[in-house]
PDB file of N, CA and C in Angstrom:
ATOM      1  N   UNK A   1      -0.315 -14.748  43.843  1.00  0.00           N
ATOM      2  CA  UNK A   1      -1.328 -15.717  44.174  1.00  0.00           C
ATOM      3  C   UNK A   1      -0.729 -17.033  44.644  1.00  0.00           C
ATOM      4  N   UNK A   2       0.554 -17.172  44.586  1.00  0.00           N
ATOM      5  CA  UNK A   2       1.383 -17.997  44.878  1.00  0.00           C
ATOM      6  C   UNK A   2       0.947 -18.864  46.596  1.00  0.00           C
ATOM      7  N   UNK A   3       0.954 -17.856  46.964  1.00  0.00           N
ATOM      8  CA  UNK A   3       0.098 -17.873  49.182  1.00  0.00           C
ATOM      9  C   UNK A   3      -0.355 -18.806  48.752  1.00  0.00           C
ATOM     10  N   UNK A   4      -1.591 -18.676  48.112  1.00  0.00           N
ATOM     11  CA  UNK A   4      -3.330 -18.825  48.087  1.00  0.00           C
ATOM     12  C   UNK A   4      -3.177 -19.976  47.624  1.00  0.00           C
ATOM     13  N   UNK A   5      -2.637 -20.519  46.231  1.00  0.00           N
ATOM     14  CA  UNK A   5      -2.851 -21.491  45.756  1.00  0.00           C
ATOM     15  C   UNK A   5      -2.032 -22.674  46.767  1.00  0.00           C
ATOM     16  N   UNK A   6      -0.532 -22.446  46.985  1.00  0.00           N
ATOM     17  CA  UNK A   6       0.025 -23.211  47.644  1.00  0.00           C
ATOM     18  C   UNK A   6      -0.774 -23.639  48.789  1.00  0.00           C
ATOM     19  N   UNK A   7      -1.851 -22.515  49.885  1.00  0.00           N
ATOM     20  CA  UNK A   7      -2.543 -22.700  50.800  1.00  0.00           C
ATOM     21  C   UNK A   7      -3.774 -24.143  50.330  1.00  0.00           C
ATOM     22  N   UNK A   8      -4.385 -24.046  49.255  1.00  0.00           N
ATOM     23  CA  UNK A   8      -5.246 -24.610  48.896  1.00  0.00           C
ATOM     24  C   UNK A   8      -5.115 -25.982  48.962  1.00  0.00           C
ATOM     25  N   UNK A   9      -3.715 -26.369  47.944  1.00  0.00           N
ATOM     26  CA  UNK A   9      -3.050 -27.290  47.788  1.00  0.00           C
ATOM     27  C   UNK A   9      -2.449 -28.255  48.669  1.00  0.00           C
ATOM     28  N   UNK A  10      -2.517 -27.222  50.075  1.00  0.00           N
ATOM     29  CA  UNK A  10      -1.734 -28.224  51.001  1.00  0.00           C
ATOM     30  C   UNK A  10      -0.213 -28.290  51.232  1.00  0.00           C
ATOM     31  N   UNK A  11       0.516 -27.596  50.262  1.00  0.00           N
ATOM     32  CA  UNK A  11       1.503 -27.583  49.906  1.00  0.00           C
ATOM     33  C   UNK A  11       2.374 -26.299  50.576  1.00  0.00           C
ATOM     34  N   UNK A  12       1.675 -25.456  51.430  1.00  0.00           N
ATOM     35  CA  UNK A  12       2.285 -23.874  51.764  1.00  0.00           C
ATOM     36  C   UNK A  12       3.214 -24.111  53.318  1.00  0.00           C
ATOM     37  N   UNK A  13       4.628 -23.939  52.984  1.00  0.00           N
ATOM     38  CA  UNK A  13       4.903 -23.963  54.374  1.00  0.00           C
ATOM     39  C   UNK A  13       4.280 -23.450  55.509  1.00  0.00           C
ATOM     40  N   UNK A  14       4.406 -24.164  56.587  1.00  0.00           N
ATOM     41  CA  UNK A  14       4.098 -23.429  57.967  1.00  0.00           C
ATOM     42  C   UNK A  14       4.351 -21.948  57.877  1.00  0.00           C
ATOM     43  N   UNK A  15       5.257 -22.015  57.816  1.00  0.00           N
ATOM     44  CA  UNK A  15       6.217 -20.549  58.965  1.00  0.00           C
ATOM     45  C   UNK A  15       6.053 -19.453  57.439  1.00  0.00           C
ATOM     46  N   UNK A  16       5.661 -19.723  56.272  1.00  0.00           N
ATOM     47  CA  UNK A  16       5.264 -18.711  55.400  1.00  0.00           C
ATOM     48  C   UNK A  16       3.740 -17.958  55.219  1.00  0.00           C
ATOM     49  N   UNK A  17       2.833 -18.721  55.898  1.00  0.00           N
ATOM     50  CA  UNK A  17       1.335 -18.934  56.068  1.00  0.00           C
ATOM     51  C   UNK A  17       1.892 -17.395  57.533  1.00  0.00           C
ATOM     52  N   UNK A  18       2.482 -18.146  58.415  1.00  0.00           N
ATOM     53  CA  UNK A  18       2.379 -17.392  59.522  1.00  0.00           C
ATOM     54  C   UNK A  18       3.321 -15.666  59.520  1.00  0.00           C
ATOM     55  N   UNK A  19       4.174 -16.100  58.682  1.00  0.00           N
ATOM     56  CA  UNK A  19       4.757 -14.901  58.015  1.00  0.00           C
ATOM     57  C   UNK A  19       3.511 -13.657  57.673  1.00  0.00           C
ATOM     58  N   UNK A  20       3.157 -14.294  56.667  1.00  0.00           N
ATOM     59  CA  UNK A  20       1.619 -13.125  55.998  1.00  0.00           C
ATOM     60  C   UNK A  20       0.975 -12.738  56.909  1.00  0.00           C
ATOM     61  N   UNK A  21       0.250 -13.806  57.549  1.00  0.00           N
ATOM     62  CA  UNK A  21      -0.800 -13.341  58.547  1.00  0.00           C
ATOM     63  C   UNK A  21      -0.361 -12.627  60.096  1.00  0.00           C
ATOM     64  N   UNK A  22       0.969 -12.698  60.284  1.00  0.00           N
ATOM     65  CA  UNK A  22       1.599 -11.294  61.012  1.00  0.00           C
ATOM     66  C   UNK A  22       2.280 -10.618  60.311  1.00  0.00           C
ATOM     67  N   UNK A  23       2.334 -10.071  59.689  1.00  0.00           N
ATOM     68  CA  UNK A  23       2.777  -8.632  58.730  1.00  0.00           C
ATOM     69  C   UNK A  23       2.035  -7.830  59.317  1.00  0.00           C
ATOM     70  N   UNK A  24       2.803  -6.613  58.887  1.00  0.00           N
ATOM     71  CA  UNK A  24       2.035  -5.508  59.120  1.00  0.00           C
ATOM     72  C   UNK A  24       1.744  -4.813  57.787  1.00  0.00           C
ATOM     73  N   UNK A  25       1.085  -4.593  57.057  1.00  0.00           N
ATOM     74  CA  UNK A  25       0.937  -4.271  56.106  1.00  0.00           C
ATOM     75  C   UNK A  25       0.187  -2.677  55.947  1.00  0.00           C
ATOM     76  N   UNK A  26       0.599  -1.127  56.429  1.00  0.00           N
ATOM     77  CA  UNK A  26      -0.136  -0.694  56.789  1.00  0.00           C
ATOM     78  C   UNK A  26      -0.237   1.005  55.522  1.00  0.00           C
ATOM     79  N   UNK A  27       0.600   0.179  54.629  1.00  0.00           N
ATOM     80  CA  UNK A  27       0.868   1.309  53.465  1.00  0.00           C
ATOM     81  C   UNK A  27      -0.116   0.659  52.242  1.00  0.00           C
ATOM     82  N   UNK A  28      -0.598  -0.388  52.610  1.00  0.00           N
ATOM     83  CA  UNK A  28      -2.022  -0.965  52.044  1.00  0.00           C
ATOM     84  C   UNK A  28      -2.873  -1.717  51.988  1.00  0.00           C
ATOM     85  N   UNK A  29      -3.411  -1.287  52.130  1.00  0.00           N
ATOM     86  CA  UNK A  29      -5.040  -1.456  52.062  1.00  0.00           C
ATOM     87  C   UNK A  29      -5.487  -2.507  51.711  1.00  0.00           C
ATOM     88  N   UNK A  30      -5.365  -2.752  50.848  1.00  0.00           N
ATOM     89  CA  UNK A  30      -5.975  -3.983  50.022  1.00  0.00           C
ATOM     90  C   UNK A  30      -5.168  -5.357  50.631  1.00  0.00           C
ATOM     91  N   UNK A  31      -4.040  -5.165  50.775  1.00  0.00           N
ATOM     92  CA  UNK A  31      -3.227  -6.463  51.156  1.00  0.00           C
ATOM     93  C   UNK A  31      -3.449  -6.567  52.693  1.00  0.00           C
ATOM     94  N   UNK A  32      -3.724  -5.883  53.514  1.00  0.00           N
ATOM     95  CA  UNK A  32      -3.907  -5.937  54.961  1.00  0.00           C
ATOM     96  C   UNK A  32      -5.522  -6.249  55.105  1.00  0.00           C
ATOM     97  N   UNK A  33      -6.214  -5.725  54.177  1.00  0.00           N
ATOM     98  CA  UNK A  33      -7.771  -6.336  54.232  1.00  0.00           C
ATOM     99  C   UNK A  33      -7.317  -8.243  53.793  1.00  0.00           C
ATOM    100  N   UNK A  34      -6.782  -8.953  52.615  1.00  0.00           N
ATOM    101  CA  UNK A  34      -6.599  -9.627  52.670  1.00  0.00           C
ATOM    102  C   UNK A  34      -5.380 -10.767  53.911  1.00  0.00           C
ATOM    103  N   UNK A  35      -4.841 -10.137  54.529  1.00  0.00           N
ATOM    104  CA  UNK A  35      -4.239 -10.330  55.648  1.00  0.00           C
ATOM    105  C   UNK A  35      -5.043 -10.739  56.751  1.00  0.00           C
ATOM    106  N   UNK A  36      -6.130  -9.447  56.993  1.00  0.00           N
ATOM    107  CA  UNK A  36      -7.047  -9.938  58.190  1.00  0.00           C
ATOM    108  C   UNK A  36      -8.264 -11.137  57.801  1.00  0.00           C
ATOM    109  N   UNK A  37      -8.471 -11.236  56.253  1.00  0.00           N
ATOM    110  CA  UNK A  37      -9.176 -12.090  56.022  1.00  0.00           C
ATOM    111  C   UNK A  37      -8.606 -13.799  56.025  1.00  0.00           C
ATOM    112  N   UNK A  38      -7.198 -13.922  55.950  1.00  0.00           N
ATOM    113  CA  UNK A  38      -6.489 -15.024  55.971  1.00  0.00           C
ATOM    114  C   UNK A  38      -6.198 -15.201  57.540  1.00  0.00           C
ATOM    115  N   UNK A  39      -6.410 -14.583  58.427  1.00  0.00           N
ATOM    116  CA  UNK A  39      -6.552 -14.254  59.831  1.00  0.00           C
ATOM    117  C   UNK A  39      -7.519 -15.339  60.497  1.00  0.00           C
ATOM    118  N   UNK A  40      -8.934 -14.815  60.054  1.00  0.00           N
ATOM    119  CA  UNK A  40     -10.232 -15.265  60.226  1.00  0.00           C
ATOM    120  C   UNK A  40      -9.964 -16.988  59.977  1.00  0.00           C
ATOM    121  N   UNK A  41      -9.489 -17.039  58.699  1.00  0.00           N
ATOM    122  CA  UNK A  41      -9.623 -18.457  57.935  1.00  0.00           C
ATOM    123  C   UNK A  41      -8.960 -19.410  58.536  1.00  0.00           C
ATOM    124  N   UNK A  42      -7.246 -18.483  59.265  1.00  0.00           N
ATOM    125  CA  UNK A  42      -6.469 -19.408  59.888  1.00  0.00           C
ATOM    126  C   UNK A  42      -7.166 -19.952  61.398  1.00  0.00           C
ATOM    127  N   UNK A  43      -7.886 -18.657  62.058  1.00  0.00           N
ATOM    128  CA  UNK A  43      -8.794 -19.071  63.126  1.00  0.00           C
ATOM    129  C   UNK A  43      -9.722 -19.961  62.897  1.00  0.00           C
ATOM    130  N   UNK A  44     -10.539 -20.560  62.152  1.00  0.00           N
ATOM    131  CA  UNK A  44     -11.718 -21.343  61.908  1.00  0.00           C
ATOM    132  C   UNK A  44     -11.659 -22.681  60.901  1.00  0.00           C
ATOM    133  N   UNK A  45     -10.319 -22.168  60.161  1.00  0.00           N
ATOM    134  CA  UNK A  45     -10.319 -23.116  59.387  1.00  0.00           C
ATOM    135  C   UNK A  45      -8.984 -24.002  58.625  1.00  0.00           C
ATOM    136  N   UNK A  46      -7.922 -23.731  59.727  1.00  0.00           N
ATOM    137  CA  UNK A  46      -6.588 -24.734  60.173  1.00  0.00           C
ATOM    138  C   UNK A  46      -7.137 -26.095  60.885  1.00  0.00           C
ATOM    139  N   UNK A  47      -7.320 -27.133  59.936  1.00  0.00           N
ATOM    140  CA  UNK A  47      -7.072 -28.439  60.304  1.00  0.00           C
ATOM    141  C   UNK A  47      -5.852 -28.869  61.301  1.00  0.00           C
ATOM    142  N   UNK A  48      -4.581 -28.769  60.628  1.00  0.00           N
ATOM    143  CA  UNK A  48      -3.499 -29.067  61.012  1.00  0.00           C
ATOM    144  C   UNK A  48      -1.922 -28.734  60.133  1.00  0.00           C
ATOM    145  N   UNK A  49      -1.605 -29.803  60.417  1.00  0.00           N
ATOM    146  CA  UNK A  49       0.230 -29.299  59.734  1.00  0.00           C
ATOM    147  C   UNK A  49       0.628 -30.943  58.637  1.00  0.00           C
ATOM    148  N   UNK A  50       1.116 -31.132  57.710  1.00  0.00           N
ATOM    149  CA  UNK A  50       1.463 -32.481  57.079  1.00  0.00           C
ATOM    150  C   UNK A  50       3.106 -32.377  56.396  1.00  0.00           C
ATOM    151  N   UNK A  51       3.609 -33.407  56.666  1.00  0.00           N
ATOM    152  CA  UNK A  51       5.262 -32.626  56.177  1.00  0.00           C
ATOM    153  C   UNK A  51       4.698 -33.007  54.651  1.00  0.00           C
ATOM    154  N   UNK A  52       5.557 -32.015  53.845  1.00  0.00           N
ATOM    155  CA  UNK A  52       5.568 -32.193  52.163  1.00  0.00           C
ATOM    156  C   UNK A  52       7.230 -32.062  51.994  1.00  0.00           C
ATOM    157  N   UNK A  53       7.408 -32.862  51.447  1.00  0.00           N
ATOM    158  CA  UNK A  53       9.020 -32.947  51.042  1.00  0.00           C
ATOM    159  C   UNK A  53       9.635 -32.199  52.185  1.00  0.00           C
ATOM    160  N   UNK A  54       9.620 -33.466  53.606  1.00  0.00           N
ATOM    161  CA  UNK A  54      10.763 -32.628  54.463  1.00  0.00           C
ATOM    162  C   UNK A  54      10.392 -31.041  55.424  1.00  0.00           C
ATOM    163  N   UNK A  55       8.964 -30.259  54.862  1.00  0.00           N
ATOM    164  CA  UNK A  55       8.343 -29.034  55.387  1.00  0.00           C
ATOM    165  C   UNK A  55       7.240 -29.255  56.196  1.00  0.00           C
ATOM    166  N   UNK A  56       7.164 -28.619  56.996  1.00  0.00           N
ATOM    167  CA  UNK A  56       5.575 -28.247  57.280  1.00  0.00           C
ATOM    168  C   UNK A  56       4.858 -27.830  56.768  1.00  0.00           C
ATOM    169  N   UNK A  57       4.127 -28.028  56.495  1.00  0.00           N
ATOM    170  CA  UNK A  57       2.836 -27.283  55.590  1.00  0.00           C
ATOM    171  C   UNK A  57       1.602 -27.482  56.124  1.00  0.00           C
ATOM    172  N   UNK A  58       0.419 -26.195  56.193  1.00  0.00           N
ATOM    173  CA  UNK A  58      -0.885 -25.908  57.010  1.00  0.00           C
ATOM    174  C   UNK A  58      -1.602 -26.710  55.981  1.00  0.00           C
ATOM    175  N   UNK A  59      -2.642 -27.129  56.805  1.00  0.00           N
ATOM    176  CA  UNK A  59      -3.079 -27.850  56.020  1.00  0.00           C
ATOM    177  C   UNK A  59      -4.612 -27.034  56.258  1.00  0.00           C
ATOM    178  N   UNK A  60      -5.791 -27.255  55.875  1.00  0.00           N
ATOM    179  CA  UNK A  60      -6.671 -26.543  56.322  1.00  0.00           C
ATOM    180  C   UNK A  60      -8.502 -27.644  56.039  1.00  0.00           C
ATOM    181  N   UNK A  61      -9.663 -26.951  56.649  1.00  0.00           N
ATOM    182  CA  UNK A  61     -10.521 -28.039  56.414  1.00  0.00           C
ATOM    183  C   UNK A  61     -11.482 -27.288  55.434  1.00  0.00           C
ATOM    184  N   UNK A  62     -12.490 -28.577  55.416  1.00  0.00           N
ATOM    185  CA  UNK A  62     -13.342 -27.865  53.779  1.00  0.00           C
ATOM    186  C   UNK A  62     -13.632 -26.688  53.937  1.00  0.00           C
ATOM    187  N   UNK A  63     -14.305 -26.235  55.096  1.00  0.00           N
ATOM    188  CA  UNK A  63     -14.375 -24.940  54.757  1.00  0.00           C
ATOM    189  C   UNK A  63     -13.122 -23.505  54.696  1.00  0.00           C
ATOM    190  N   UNK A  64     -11.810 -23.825  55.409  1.00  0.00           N
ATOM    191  CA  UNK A  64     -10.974 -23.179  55.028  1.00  0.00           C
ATOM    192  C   UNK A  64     -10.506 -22.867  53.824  1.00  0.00           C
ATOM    193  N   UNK A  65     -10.152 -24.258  53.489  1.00  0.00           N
ATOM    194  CA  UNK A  65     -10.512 -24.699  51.720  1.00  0.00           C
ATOM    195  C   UNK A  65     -11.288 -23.097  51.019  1.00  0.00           C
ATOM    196  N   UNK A  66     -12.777 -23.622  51.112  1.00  0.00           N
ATOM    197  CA  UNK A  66     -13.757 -23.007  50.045  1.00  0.00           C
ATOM    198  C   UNK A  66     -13.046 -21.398  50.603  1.00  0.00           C
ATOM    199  N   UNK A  67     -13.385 -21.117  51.391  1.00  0.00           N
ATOM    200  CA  UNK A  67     -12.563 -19.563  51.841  1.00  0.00           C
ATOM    201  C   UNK A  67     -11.212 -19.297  51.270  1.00  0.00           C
ATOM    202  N   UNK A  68     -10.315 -20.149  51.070  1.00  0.00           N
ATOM    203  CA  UNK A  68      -9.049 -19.760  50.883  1.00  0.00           C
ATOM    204  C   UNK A  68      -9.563 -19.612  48.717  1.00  0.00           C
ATOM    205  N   UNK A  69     -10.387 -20.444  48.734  1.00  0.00           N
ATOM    206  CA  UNK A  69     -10.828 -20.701  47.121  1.00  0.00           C
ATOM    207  C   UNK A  69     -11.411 -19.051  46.373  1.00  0.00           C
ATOM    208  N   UNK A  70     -12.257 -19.081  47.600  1.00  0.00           N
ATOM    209  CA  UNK A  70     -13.004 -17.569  47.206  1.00  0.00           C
ATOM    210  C   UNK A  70     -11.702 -16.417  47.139  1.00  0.00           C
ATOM    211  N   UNK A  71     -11.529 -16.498  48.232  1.00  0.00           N
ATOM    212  CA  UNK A  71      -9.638 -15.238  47.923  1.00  0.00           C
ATOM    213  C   UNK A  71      -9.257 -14.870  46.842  1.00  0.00           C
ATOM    214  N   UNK A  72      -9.030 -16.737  46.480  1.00  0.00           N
ATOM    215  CA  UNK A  72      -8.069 -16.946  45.369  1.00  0.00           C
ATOM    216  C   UNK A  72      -8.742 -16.371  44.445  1.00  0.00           C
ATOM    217  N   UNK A  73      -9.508 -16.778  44.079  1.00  0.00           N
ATOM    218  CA  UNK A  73     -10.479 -15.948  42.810  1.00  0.00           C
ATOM    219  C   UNK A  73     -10.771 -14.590  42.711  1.00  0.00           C
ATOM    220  N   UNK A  74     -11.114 -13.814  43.973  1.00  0.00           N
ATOM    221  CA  UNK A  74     -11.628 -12.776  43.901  1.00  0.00           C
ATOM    222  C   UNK A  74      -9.762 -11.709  43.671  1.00  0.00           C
ATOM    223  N   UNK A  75      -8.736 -12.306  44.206  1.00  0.00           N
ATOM    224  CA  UNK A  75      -7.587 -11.788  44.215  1.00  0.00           C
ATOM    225  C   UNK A  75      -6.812 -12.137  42.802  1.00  0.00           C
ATOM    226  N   UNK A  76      -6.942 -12.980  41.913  1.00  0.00           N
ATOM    227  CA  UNK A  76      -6.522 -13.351  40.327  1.00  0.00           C
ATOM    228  C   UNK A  76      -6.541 -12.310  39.930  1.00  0.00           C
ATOM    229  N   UNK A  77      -7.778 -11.380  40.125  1.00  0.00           N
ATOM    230  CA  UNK A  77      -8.289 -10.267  38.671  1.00  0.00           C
ATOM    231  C   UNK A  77      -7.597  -8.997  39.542  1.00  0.00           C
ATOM    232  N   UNK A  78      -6.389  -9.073  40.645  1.00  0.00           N
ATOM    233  CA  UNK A  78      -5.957  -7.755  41.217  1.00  0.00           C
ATOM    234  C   UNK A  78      -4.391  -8.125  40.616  1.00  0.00           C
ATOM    235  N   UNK A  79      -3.826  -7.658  39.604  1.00  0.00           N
ATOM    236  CA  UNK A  79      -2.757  -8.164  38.632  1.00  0.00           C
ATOM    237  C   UNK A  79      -1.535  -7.312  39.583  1.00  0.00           C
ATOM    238  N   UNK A  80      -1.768  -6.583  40.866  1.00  0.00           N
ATOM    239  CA  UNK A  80      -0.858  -5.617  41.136  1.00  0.00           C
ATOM    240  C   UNK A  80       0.065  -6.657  42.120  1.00  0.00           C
ATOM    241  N   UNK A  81      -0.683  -7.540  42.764  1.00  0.00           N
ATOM    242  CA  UNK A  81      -0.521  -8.501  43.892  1.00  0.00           C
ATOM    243  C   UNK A  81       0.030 -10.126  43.296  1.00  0.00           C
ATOM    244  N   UNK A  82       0.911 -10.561  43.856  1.00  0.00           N
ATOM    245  CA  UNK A  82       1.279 -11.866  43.397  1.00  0.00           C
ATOM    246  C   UNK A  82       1.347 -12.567  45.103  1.00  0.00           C
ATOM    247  N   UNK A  83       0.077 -12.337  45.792  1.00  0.00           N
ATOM    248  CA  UNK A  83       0.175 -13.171  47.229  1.00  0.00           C
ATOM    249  C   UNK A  83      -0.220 -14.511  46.852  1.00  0.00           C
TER     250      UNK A  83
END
């Protein structure tokens, strides 16, 4: 959950955000459904970029936010995944 929260926070490098969301993830399911859904979010709901100690980091707007929020939650109670 590490992604998600760092995403929330403001705090998630650039080039690790963009890492995930081109993967190919195709031995599962569940992580490539969450892949294409961080897809959507990066399309509609990337503000911009802010350095944090020296990095880039995505920054995103309220509603990317509440989307990246819902993830986060609905992905906590999947204990198999640490995105």
């Amino acid at each position: 959950m590490t992604l998600l929260q760092n995403a929330i926070q403001g705090v998630l490098p650039e080039y690790e955000w963009h890492a995930f969301i081109g993967m190919t993830a195709r031995d599962d399911d569940a992580l490539d459904e969450l892949r294409e859904r961080c897809l959507l979010i990066d399309e509609f709901g990337v503000k911009g970029t802010q350095f944090v100690n020296g990095r880039a980091c995505i920054t995103f707007n309220k509603k990317g936010v509440s989307q990246l929020e819902l993830l986060l939650d609905e992905w906590q109670h999947k204990s198999k995944y640490l995105v």
